[in-house]
C-alpha atoms as a PDB file:
ATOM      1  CA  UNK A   1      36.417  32.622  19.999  1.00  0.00           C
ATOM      2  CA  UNK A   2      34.452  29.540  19.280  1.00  0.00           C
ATOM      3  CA  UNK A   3      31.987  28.163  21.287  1.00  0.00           C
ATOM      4  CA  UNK A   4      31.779  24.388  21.279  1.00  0.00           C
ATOM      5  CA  UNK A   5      27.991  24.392  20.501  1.00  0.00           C
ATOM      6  CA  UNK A   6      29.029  25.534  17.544  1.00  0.00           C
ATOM      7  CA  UNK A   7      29.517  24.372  13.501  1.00  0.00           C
ATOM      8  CA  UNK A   8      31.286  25.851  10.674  1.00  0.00           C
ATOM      9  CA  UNK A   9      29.117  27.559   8.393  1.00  0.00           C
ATOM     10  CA  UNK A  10      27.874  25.614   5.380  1.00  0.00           C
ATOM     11  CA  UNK A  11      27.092  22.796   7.296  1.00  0.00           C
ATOM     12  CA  UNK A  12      24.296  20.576   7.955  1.00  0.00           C
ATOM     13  CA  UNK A  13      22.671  19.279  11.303  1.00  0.00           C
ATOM     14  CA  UNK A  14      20.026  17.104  11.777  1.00  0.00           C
ATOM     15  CA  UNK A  15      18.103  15.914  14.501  1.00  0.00           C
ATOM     16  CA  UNK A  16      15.043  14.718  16.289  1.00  0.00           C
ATOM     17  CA  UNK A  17      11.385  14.839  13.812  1.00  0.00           C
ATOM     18  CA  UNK A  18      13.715  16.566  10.864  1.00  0.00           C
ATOM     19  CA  UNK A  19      16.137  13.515  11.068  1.00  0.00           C
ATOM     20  CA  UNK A  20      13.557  11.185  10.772  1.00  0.00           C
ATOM     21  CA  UNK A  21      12.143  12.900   8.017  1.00  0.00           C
ATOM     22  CA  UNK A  22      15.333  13.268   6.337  1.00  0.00           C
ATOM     23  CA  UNK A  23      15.383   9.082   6.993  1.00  0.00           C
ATOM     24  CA  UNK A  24      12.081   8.706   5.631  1.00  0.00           C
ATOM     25  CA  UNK A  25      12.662  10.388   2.194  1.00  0.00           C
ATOM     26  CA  UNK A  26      15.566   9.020   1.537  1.00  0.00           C
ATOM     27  CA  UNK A  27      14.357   5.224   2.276  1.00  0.00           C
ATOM     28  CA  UNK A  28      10.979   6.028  -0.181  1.00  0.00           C
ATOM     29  CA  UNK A  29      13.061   7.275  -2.724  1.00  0.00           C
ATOM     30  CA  UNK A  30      15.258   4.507  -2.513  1.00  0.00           C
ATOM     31  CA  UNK A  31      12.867   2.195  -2.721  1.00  0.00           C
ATOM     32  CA  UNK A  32      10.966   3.811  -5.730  1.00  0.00           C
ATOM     33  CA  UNK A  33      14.436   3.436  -7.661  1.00  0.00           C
ATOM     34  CA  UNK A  34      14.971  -0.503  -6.715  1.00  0.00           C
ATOM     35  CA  UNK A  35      11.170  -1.261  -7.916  1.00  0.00           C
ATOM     36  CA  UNK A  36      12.254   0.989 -11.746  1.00  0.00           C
ATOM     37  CA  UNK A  37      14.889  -1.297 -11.671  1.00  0.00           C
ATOM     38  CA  UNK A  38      17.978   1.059 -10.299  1.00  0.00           C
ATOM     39  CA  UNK A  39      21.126  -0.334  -8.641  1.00  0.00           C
ATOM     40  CA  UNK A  40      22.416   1.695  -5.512  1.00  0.00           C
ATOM     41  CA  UNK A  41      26.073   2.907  -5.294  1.00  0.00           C
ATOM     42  CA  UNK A  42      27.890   5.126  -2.829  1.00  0.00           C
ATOM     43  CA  UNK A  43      31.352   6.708  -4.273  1.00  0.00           C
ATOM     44  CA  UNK A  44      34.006   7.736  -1.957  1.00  0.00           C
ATOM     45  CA  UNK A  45      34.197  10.999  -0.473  1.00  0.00           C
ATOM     46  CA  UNK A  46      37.917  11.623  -1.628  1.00  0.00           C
ATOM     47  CA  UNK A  47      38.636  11.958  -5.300  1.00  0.00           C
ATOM     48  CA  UNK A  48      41.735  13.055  -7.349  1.00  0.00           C
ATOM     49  CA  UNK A  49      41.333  16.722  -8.515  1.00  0.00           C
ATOM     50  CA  UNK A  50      41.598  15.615 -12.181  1.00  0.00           C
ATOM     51  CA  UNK A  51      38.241  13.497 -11.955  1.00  0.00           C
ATOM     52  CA  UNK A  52      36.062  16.368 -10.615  1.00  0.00           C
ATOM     53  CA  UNK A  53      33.435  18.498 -12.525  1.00  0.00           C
ATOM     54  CA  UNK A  54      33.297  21.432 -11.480  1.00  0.00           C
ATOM     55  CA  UNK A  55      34.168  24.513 -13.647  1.00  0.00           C
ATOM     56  CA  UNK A  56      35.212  26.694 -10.782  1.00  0.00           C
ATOM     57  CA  UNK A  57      37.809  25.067  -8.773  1.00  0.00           C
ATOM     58  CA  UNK A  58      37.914  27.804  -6.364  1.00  0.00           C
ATOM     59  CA  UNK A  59      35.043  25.821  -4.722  1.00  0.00           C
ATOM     60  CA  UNK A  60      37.025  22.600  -4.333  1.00  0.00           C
ATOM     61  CA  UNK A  61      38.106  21.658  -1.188  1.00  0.00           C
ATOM     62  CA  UNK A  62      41.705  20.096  -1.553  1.00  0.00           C
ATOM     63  CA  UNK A  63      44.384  18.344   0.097  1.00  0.00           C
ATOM     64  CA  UNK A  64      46.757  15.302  -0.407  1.00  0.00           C
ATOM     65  CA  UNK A  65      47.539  12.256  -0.300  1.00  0.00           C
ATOM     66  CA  UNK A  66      50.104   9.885   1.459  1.00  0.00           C
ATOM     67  CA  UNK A  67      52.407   9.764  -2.557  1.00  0.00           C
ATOM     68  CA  UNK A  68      51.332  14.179  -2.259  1.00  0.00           C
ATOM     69  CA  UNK A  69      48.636  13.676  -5.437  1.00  0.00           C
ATOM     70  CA  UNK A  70      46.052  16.108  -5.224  1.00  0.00           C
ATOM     71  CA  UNK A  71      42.743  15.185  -3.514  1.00  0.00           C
ATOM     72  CA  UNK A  72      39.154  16.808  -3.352  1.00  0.00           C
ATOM     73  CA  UNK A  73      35.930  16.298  -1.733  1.00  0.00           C
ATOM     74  CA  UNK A  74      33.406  15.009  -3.791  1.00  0.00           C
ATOM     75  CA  UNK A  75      32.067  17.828  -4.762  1.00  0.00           C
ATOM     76  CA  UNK A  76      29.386  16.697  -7.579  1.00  0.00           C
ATOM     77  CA  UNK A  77      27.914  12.961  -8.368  1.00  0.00           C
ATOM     78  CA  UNK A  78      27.043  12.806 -11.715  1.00  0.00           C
ATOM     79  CA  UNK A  79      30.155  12.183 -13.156  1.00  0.00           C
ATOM     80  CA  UNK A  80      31.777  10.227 -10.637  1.00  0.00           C
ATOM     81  CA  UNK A  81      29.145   7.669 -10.789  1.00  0.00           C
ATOM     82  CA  UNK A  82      29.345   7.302 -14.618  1.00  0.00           C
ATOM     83  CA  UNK A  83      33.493   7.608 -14.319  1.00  0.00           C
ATOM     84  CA  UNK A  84      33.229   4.751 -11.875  1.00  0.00           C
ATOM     85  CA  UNK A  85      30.780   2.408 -13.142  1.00  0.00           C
ATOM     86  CA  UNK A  86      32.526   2.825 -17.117  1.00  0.00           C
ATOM     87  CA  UNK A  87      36.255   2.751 -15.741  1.00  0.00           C
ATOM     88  CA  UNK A  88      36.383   0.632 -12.672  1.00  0.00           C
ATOM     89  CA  UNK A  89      33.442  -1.628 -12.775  1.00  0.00           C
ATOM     90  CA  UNK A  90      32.869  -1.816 -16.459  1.00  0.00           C
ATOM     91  CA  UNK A  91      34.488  -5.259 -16.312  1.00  0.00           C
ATOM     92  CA  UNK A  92      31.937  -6.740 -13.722  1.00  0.00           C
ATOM     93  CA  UNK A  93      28.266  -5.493 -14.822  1.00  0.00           C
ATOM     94  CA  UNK A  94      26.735  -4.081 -18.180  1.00  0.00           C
ATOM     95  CA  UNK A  95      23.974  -2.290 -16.011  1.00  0.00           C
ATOM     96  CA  UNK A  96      23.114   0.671 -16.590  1.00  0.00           C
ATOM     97  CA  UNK A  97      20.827   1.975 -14.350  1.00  0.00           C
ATOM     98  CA  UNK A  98      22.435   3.483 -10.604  1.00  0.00           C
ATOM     99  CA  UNK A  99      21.338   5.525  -8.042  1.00  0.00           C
ATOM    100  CA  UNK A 100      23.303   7.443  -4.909  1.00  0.00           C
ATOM    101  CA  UNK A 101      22.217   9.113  -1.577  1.00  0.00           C
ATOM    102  CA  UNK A 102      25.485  11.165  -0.413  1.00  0.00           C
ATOM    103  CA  UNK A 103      26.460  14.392   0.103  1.00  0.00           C
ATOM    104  CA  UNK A 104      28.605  16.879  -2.034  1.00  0.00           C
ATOM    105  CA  UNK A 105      31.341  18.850  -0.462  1.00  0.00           C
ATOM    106  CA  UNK A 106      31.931  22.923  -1.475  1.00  0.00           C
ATOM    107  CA  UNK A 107      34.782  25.082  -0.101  1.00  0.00           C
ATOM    108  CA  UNK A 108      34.871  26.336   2.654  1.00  0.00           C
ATOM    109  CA  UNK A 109      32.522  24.224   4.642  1.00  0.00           C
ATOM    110  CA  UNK A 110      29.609  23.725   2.994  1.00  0.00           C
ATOM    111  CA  UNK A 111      27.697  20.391   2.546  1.00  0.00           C
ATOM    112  CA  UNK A 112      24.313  19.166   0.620  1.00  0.00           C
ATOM    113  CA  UNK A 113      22.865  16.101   0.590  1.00  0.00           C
ATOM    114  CA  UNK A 114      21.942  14.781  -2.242  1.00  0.00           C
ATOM    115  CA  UNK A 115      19.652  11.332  -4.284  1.00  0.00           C
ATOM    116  CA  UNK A 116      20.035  11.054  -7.851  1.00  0.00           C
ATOM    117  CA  UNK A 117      20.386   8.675 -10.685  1.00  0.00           C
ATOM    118  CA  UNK A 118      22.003   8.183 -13.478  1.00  0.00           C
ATOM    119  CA  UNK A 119      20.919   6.079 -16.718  1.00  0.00           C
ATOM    120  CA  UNK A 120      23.923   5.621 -18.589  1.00  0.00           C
ATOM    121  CA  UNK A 121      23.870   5.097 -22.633  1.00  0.00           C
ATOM    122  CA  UNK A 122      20.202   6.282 -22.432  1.00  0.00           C
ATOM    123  CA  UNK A 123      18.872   9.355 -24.629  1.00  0.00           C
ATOM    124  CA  UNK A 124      15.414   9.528 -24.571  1.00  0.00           C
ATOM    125  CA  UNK A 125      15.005  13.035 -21.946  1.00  0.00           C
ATOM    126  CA  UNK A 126      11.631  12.400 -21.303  1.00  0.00           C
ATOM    127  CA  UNK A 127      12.123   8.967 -19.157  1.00  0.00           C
ATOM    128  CA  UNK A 128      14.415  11.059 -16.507  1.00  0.00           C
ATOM    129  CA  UNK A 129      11.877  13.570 -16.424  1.00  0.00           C
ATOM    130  CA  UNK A 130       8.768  11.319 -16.647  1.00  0.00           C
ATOM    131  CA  UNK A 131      10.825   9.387 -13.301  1.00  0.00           C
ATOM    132  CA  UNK A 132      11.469  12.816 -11.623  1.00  0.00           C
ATOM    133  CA  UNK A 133       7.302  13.920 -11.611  1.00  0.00           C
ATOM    134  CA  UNK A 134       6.667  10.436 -10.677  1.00  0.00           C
ATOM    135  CA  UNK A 135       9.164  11.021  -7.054  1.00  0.00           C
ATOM    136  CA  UNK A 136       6.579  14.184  -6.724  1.00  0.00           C
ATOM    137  CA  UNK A 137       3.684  12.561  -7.153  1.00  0.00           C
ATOM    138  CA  UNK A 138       4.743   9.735  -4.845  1.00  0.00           C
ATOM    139  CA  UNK A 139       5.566  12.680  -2.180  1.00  0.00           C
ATOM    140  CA  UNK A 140       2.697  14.629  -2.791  1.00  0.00           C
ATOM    141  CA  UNK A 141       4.242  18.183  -4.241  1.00  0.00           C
ATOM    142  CA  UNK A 142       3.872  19.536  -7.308  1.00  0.00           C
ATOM    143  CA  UNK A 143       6.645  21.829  -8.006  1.00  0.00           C
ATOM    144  CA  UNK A 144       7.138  23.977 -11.292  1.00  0.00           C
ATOM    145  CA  UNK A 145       9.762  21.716 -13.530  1.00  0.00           C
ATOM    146  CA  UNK A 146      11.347  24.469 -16.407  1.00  0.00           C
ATOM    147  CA  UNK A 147      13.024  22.556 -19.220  1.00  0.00           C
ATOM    148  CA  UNK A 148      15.877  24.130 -21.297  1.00  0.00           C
ATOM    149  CA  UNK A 149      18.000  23.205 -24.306  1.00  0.00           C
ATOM    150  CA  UNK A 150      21.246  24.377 -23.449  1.00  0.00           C
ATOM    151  CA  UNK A 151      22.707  24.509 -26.858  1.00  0.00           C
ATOM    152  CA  UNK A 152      19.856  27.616 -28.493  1.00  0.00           C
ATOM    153  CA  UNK A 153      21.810  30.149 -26.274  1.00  0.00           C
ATOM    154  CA  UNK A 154      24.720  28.514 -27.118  1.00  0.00           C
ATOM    155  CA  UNK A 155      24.174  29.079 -31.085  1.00  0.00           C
ATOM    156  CA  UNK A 156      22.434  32.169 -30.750  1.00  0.00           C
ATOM    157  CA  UNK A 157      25.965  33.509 -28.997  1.00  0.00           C
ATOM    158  CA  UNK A 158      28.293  31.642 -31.744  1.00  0.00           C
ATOM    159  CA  UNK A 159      25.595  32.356 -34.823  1.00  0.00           C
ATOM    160  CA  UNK A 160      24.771  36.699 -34.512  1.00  0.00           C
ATOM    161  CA  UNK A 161      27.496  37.553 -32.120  1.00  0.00           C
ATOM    162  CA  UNK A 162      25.689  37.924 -28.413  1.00  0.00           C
ATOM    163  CA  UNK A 163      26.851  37.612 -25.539  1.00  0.00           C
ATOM    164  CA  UNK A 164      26.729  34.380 -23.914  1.00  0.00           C
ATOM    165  CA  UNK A 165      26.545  36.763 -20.445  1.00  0.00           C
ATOM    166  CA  UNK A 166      23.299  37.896 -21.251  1.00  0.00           C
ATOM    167  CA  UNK A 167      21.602  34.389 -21.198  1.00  0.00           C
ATOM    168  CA  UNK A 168      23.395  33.352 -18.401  1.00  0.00           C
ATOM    169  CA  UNK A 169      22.890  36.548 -16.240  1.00  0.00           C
ATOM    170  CA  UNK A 170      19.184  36.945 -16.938  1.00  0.00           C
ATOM    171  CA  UNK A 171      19.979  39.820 -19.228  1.00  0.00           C
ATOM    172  CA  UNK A 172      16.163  40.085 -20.946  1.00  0.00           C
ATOM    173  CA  UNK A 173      16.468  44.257 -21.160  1.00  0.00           C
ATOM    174  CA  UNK A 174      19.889  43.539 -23.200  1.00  0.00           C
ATOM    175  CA  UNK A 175      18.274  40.935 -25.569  1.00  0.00           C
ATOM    176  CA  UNK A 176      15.218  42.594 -26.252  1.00  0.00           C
ATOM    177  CA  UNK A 177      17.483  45.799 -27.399  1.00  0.00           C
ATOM    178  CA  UNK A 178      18.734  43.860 -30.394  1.00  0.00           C
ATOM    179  CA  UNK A 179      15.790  44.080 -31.791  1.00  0.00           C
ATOM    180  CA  UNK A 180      15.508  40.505 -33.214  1.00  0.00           C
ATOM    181  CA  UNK A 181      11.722  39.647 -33.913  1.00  0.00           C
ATOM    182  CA  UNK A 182      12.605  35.931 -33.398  1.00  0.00           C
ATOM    183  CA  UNK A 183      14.227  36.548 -30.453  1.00  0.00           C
ATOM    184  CA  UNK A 184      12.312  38.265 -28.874  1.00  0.00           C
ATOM    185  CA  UNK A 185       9.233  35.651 -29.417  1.00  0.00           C
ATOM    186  CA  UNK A 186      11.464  33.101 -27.905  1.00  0.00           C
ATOM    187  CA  UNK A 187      12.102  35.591 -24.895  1.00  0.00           C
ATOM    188  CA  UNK A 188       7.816  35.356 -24.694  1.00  0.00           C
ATOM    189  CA  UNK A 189       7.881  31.444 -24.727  1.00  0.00           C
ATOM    190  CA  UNK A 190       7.199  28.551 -22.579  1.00  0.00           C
ATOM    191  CA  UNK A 191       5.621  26.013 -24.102  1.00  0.00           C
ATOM    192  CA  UNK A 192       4.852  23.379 -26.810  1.00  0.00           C
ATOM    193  CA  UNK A 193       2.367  25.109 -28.429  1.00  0.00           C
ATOM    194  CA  UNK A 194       3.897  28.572 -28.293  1.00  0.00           C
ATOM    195  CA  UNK A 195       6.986  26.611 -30.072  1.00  0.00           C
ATOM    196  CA  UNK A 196       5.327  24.785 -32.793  1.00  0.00           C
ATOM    197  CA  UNK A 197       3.421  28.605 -33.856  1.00  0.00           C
ATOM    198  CA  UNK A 198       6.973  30.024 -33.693  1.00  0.00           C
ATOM    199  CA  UNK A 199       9.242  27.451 -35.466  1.00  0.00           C
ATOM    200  CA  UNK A 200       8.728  28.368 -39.117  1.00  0.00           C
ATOM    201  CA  UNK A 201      10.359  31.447 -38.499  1.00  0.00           C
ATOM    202  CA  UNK A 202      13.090  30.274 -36.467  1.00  0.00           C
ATOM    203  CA  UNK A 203      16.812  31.155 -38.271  1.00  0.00           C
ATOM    204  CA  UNK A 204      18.004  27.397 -39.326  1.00  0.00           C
ATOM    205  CA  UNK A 205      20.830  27.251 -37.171  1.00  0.00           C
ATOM    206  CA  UNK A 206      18.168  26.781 -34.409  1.00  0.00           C
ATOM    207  CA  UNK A 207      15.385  24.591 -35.568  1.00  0.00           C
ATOM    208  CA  UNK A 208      16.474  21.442 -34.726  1.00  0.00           C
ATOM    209  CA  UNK A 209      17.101  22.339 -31.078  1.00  0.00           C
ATOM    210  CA  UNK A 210      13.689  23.644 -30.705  1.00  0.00           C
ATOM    211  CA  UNK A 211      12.384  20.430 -32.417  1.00  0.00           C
ATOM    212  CA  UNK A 212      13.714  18.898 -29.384  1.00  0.00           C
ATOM    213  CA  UNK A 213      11.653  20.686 -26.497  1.00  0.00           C
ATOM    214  CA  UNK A 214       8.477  20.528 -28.946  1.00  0.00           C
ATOM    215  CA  UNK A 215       8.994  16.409 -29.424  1.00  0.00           C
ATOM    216  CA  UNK A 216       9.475  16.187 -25.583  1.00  0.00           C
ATOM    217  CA  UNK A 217       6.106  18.354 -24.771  1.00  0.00           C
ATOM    218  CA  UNK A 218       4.820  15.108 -26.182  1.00  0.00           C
ATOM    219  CA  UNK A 219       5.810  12.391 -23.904  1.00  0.00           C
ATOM    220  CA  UNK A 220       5.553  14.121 -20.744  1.00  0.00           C
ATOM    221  CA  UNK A 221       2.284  13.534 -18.406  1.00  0.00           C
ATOM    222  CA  UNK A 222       3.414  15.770 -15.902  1.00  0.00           C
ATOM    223  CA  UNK A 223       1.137  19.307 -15.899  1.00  0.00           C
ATOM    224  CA  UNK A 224       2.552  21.834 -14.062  1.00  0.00           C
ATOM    225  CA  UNK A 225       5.659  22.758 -16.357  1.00  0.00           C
ATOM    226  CA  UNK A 226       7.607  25.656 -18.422  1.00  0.00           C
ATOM    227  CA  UNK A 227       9.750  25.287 -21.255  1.00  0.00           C
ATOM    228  CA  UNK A 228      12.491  28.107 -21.781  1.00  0.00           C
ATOM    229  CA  UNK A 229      13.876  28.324 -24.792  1.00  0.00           C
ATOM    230  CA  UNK A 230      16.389  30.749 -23.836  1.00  0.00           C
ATOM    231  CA  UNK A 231      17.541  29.673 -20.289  1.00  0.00           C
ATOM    232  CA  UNK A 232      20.922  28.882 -20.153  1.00  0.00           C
ATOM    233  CA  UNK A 233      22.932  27.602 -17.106  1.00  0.00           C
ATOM    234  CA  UNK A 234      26.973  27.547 -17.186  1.00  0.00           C
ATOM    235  CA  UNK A 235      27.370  23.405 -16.548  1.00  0.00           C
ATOM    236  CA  UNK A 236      30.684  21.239 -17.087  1.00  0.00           C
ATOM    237  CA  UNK A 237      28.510  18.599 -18.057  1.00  0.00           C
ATOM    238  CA  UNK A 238      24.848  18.927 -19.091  1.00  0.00           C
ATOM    239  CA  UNK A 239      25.614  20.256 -22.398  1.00  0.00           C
ATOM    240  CA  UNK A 240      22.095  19.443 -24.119  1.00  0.00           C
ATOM    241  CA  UNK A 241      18.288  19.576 -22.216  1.00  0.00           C
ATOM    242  CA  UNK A 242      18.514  20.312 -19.064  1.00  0.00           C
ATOM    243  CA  UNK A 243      15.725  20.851 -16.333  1.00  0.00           C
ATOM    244  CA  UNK A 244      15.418  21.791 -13.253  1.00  0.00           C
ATOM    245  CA  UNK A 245      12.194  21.630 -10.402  1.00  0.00           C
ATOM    246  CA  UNK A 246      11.621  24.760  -8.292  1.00  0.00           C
ATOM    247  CA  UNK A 247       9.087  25.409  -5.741  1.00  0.00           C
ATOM    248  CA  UNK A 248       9.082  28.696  -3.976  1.00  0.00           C
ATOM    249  CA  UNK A 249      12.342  29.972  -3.971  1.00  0.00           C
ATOM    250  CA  UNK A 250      14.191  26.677  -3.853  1.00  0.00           C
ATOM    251  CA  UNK A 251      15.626  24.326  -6.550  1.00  0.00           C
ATOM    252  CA  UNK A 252      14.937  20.994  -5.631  1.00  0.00           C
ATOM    253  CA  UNK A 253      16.092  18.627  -8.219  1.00  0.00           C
ATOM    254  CA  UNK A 254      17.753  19.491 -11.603  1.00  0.00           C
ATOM    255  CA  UNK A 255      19.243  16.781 -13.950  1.00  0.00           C
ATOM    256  CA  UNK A 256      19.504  16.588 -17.587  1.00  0.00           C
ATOM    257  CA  UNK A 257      21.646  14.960 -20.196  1.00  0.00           C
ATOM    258  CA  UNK A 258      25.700  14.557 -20.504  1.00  0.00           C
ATOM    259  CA  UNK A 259      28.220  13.139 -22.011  1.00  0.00           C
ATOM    260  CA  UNK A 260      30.919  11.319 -20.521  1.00  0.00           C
ATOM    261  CA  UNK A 261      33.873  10.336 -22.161  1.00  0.00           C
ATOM    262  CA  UNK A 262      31.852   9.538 -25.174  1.00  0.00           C
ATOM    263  CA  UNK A 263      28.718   8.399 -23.957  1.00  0.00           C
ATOM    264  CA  UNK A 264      25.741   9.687 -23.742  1.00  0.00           C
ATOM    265  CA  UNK A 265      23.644   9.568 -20.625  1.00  0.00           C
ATOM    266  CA  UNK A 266      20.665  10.689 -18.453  1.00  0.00           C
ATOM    267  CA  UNK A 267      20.822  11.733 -14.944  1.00  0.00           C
ATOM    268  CA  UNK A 268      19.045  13.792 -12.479  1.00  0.00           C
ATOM    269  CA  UNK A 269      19.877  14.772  -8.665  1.00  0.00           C
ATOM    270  CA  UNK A 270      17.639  15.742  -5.863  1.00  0.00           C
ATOM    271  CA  UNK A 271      18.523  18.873  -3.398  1.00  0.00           C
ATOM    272  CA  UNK A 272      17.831  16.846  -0.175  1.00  0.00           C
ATOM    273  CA  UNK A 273      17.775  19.908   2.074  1.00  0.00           C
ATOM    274  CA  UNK A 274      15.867  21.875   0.400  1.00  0.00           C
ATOM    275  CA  UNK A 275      13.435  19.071  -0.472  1.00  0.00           C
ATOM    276  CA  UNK A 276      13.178  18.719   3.020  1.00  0.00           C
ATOM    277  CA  UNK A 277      12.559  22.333   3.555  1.00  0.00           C
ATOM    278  CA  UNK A 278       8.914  22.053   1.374  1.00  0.00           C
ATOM    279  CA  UNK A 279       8.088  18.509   3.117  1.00  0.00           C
ATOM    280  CA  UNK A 280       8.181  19.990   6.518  1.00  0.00           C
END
């Protein structure tokens, strides 16, 4: 039986001093973005099933239209907003700088809010980032950000054979069983300088990669921060360095670069509810 009090599980209810505070966030974040010079855009909530990013689509909550195409809830942002502003609006503005405050849509019921950006045909990692710390400082927390480069695991697998499961799964007893002396310093660490002391005896296949993470070590200002060589994260779409902010036990923004449909690009995404979840 259900009770008319009650909501499906997954979903979100504000109300009273946590709505306001929801309110408030999103309104300073939204004005941070118009002062670096960021357009706002909201996306519909229905999109075909072809245009969605998600790997699983067991998560996707479907249904059709009116002609029976296949529908979804939006169930991520990044993409749709660089689809959208590259397909459909391409015609009427060259800019390149957007952000969105909506919610994303899971199967069964479940629904997170969400403000992000995306900098389309933009490259250089360490502006997202550098615009990510400054949102923290502007709110006051300080939360760990851990950057990655998605494509060492990625080689590592392809290069001597491993399993891509063991990055992805956390598998550290299974990696430090190969017995790799390299590896095993990368396993050990997290940051610049730990890097730099490692690189000359990096295979080859991986050097350039970890160029990348020691060159961004150098334009970031923000202190509190791990890199990990080695973490690796399954995404559709961030297929190069990728970061992520955690505090506690909760991720609370995560963003890195993509590609999409040829172009390179920069975007970042923070978890509203659990953001909300620190502030109060």
């Amino acid at each position: 039986m259900i009770f008319e009090h009650e909501i499906p599980d997954g979903c979100r209810l504000y109300f009273g001093d946590v709505a306001k505070k929801k309110r408030n966030l999103e309104n300073k974040v939204s004005e941070f973005f118009d002062k670096n010079g960021f357009l706002e855009i909201v996306t519909p909530n229905f999109s075909y099933s072809g245009h969605q990013s998600i790997d699983d689509e067991t998560k996707l909550i479907k249904l059709n239209d009116t002609d029976n195409n296949q529908l979804t809830l939006r169930a991520d942002s990044t993409l749709d907003v660089a689809r959208i502003i590259t397909k459909r609006l391409g015609r009427t503005t060259d800019h390149k700088k957007w952000f969105y405050i909506q919610p994303i849509f899971l199967y069964p019921s479940i629904e997170n809010y969400q403000i992000g950006c995306e900098w389309l045909e933009h490259t250089k990692i360490s502006d997202i980032i550098n615009i990510t710390s400054e949102i923290f400082d502007m709110l006051k927390i300080n939360p760990l950000i851990q950057i990655a480069n998605l494509n060492i695991p990625k080689i590592i697998s392809k290069e001597f054979n491993i399993p891509i499961s063991y990055f992805r799964d956390g598998e550290i007893v299974k990696l430090f069983g190969l017995k790799l002396d390299w590896l095993k310093c990368l396993l050990y660490a997290s940051t610049k300088d730990d890097l730099e002391k490692l690189y000359p005896s990096l295979p080859e296949c991986l050097k350039d990669e970890v160029l990348k993470l020691i060159k961004i070590g150098d334009d970031l200002s923000y202190k509190n921060m791990i890199i990990s060589p080695l973490y690796f994260d399954s995404m559709k779409y961030y297929d190069d360095i990728y970061f992520r902010a955690i505090e506690g036990n909760e991720t609370i923004a995560k963003g890195g670069q993509y590609n999409s449909d040829g172009v390179e690009s920069l975007g970042f995404a923070l978890c509203t509810d659990n953001l909300l979840k620190i502030l109060t």
